[in-house]
Protein backbone atom coordinates (compact mmCIF):
# COMPACT_ATOMS: atom_id res chain seq x y z
CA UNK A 1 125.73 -45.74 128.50
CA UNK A 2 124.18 -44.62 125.25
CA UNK A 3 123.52 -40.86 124.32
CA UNK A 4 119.71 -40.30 125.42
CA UNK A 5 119.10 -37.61 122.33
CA UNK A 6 120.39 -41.31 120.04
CA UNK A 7 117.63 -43.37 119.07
CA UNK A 8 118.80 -46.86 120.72
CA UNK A 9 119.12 -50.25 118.74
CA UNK A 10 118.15 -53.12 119.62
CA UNK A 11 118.45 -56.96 117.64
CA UNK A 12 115.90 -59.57 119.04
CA UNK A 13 115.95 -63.10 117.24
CA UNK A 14 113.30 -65.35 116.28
CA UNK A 15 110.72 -62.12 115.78
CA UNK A 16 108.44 -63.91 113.42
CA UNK A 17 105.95 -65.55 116.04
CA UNK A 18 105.42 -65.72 120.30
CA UNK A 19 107.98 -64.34 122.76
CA UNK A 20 110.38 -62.72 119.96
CA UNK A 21 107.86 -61.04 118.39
CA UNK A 22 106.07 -59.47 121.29
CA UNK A 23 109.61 -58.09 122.38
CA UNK A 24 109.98 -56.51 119.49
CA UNK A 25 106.62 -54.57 119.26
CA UNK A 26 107.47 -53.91 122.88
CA UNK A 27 110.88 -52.10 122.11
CA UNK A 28 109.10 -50.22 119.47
CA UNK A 29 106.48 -48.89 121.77
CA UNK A 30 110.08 -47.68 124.03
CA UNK A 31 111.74 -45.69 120.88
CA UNK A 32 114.22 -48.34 119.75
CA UNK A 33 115.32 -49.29 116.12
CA UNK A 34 115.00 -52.76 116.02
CA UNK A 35 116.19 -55.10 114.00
CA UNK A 36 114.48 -58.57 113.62
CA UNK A 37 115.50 -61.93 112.36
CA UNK A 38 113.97 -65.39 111.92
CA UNK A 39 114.73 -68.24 109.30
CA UNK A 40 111.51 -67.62 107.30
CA UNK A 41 109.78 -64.53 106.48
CA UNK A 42 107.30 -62.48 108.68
CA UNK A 43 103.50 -63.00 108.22
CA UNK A 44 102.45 -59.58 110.67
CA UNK A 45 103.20 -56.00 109.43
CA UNK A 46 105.09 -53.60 111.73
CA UNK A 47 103.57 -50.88 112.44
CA UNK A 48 106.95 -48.49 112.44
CA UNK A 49 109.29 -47.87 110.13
CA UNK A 50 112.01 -48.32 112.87
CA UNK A 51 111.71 -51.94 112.53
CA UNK A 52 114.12 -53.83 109.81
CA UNK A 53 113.47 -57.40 108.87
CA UNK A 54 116.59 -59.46 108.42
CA UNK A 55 115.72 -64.01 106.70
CA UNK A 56 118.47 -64.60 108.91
CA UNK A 57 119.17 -68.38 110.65
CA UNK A 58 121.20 -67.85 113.74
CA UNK A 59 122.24 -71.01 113.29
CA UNK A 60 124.44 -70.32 110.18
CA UNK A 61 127.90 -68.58 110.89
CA UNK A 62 127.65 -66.88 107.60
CA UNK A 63 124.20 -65.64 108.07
CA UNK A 64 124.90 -64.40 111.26
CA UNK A 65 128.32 -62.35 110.04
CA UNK A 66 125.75 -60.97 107.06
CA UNK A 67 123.34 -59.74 109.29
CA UNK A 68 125.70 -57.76 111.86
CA UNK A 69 127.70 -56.56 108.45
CA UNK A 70 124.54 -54.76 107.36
CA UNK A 71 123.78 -53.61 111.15
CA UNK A 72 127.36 -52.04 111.12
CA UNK A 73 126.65 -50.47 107.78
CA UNK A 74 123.06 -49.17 108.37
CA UNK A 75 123.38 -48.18 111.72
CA UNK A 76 126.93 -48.33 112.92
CA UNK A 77 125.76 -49.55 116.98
CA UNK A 78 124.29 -51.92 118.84
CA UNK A 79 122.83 -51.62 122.53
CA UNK A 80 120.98 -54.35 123.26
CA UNK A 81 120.41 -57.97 121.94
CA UNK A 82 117.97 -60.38 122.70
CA UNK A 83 118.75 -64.43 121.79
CA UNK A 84 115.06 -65.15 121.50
CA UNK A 85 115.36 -67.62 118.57
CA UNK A 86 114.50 -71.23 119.70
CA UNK A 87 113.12 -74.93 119.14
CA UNK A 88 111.73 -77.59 121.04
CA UNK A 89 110.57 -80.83 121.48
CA UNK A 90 109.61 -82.96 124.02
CA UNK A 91 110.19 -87.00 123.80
CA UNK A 92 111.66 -89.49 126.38
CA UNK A 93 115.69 -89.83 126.12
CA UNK A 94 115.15 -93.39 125.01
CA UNK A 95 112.92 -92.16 121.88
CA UNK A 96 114.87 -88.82 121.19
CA UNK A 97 117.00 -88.73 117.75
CA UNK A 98 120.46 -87.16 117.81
CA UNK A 99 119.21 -85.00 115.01
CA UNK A 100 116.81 -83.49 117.97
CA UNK A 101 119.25 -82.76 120.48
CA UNK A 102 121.98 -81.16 117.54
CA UNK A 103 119.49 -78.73 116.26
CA UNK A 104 118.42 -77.42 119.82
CA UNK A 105 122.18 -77.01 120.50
CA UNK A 106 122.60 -75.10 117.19
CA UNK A 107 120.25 -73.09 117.60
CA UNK A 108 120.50 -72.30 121.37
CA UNK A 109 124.09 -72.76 122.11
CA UNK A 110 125.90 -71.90 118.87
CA UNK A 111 123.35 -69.37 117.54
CA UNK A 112 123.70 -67.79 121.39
CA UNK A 113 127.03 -67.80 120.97
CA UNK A 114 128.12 -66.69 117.57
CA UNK A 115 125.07 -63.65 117.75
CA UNK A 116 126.68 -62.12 121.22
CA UNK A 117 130.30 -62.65 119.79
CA UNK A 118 129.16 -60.67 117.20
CA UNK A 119 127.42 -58.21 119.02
CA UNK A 120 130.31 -57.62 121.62
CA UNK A 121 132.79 -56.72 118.44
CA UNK A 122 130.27 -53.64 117.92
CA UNK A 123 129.22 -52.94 121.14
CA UNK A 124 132.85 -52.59 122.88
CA UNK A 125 133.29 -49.52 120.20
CA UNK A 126 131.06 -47.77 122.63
CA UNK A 127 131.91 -48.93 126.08
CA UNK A 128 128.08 -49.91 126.55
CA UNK A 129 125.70 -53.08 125.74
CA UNK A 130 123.17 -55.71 126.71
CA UNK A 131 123.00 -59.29 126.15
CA UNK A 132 119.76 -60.99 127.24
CA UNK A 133 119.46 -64.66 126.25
CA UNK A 134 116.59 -66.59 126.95
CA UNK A 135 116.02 -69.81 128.85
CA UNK A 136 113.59 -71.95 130.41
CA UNK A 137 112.43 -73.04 134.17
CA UNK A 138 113.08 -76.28 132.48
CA UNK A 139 116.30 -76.47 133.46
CA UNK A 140 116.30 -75.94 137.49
CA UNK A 141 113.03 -78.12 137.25
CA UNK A 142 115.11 -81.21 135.38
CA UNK A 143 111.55 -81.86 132.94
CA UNK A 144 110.92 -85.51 132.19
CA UNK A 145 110.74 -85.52 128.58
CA UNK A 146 112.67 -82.82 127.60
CA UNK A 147 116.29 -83.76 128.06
CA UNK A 148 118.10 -82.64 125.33
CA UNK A 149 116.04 -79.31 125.54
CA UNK A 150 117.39 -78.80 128.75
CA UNK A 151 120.60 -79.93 128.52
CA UNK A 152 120.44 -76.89 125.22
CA UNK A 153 119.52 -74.55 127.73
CA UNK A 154 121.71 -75.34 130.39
CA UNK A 155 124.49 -74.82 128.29
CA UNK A 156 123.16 -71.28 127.05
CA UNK A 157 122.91 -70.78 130.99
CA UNK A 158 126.72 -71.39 131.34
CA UNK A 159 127.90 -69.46 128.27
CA UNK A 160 126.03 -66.68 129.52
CA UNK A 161 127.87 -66.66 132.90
CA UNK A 162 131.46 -66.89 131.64
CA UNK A 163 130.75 -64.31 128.77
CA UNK A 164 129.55 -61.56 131.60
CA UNK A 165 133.04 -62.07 133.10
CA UNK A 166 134.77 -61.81 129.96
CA UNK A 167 132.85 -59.35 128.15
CA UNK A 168 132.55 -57.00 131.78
CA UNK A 169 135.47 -54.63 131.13
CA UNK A 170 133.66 -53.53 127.91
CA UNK A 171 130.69 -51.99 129.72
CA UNK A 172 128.31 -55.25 128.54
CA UNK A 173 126.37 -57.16 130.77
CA UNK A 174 125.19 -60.56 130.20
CA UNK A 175 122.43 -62.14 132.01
CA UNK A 176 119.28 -64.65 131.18
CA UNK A 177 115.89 -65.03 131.57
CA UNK A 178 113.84 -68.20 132.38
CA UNK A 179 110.31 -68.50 131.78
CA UNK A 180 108.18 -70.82 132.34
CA UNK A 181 105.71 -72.25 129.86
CA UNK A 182 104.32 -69.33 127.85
CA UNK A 183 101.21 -69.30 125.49
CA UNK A 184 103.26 -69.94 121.62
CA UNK A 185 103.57 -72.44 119.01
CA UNK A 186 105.99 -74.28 121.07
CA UNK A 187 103.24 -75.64 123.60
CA UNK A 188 100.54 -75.97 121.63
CA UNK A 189 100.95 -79.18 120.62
CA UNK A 190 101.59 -80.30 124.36
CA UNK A 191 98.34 -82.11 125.96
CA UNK A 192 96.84 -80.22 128.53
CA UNK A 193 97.05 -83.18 131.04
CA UNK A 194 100.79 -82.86 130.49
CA UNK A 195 100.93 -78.82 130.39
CA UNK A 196 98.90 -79.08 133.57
CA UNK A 197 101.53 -81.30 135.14
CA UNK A 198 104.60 -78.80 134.23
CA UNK A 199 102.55 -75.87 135.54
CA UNK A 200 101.48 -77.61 139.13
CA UNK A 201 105.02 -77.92 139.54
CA UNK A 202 105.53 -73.38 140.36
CA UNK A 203 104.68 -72.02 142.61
CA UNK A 204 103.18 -69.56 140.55
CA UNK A 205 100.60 -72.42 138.99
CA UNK A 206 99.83 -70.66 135.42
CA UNK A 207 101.73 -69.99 132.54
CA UNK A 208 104.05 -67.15 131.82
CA UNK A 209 102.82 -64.29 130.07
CA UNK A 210 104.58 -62.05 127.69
CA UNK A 211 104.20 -59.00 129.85
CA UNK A 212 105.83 -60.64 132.49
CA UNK A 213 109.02 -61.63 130.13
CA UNK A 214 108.75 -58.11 129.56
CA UNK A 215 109.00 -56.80 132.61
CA UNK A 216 111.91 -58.72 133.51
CA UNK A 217 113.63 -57.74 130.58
CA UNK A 218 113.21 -53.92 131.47
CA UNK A 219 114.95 -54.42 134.35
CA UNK A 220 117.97 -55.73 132.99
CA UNK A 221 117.93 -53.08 129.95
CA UNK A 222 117.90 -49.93 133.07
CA UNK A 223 120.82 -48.04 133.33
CA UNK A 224 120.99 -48.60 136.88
CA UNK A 225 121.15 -52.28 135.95
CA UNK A 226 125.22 -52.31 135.37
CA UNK A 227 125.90 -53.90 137.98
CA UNK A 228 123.60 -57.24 137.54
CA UNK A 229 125.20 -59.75 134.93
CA UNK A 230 125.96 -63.40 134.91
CA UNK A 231 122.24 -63.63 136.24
CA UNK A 232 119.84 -66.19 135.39
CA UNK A 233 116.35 -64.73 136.59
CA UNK A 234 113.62 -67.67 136.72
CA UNK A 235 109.73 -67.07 136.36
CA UNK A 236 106.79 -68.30 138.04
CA UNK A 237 108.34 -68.21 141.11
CA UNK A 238 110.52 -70.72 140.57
CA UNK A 239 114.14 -70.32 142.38
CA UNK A 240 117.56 -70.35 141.29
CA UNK A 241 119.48 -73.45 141.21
């Protein structure tokens, strides 16, 4: 459990637009450092100096070792990351490129994955850490249309479970959150008719909103919350699978 008189640190990815940067304004607002990264450079301003910009793509192994290298040297801890960084597209299996379905697994699966490795190397120094990674309702659903996104997530879904058994015994939970269509770049090219469609299928019939990611994610980041990992929490009422 970190030191309550330390100012905690947090690393979200994919902070430049939507989900990843509200989370990051949000753990500003709580007293974190945070540390933000996205492949190209921000276009808002934060508004504390506790916030460090990092051109980093999670999908480069290199980049990713760079980025924890300077967290190490400028802050020496790490108590909570966020893998926030993703793509999508949505196109029928028959019409869906392999190029498509390789860069959502790079980015979800491998950036996922080579992030929290790194993360759990610096964390374990201290007994103490959260891993959040993010999902999709998409996958319990089974969307028409978006198969190789959800076969991306899925997989994030399963890394996520066998890293909170292995990573456990170092005091770091790992657990995900689903949401369901939220109001960012990713949908807005979607037709309503179609967006309408996904959304009829909740039971909560409207789209996520970022305070509601939020509030999830507080729960996880309590201290009381040691004992939930390996969980994949869905929104918009939709259950688990």
């Amino acid at each position: 459990m970190p030191n309550e008189t330390e100012t905690p640190v947090a690393l979200v990815t994919g902070t430049r637009t939507g989900v990843g940067r509200h989370l990051a304004q949000h753990l500003l607002g709580r007293g974190y450092a945070v540390i933000g990264c996205s492949r190209k450079p921000l276009d808002w301003e934060p508004a504390s100096e506790r916030y460090t910009h990092f051109d980093t793509d999670v999908t480069s192994e290199e980049q990713v070792k760079a980025l924890f290298g300077e967290i190490t040297r400028r802050l020496g801890r790490l108590d909570v990351v966020i893998n926030n960084a993703g793509v999508a597209s949505m196109n029928h299996i028959m019409l869906t490129p392999v190029t498509s379905l390789r860069k959502m697994l790079e980015t979800h699966v491998c950036g996922t994955h080579m992030v929290s490795r790194e993360a759990a190397l610096l964390m374990r120094k201290r007994k103490y850490g959260r891993i959040i990674n993010l999902s999709s309702v998409a996958v319990p659903l089974s969307y028409e249309g978006q198969a190789a996104y959800v076969a991306s997530k899925a997989s994030v879904e399963a890394l996520s479970r066998v890293m909170a058994r292995e990573l456990r015994e170092y005091g770091i939970t790992v657990n995900v959150i689903g949401p369901g269509p939220t109001p960012t770049d990713m949908i807005r090219g979607v037709p309503k008719a179609k967006l309408d469609k996904m959304v009829n299928l909740f039971p909560v019939k409207r789209l996520t909103t970022f305070e509601e990611i939020t509030s999830a994610i507080e729960l996880l980041l309590l201290p009381a919350s040691s004992a939930i990992t390996g969980q994949v929490i869905y929104l918009a009422g939709v259950p688990n699978h």
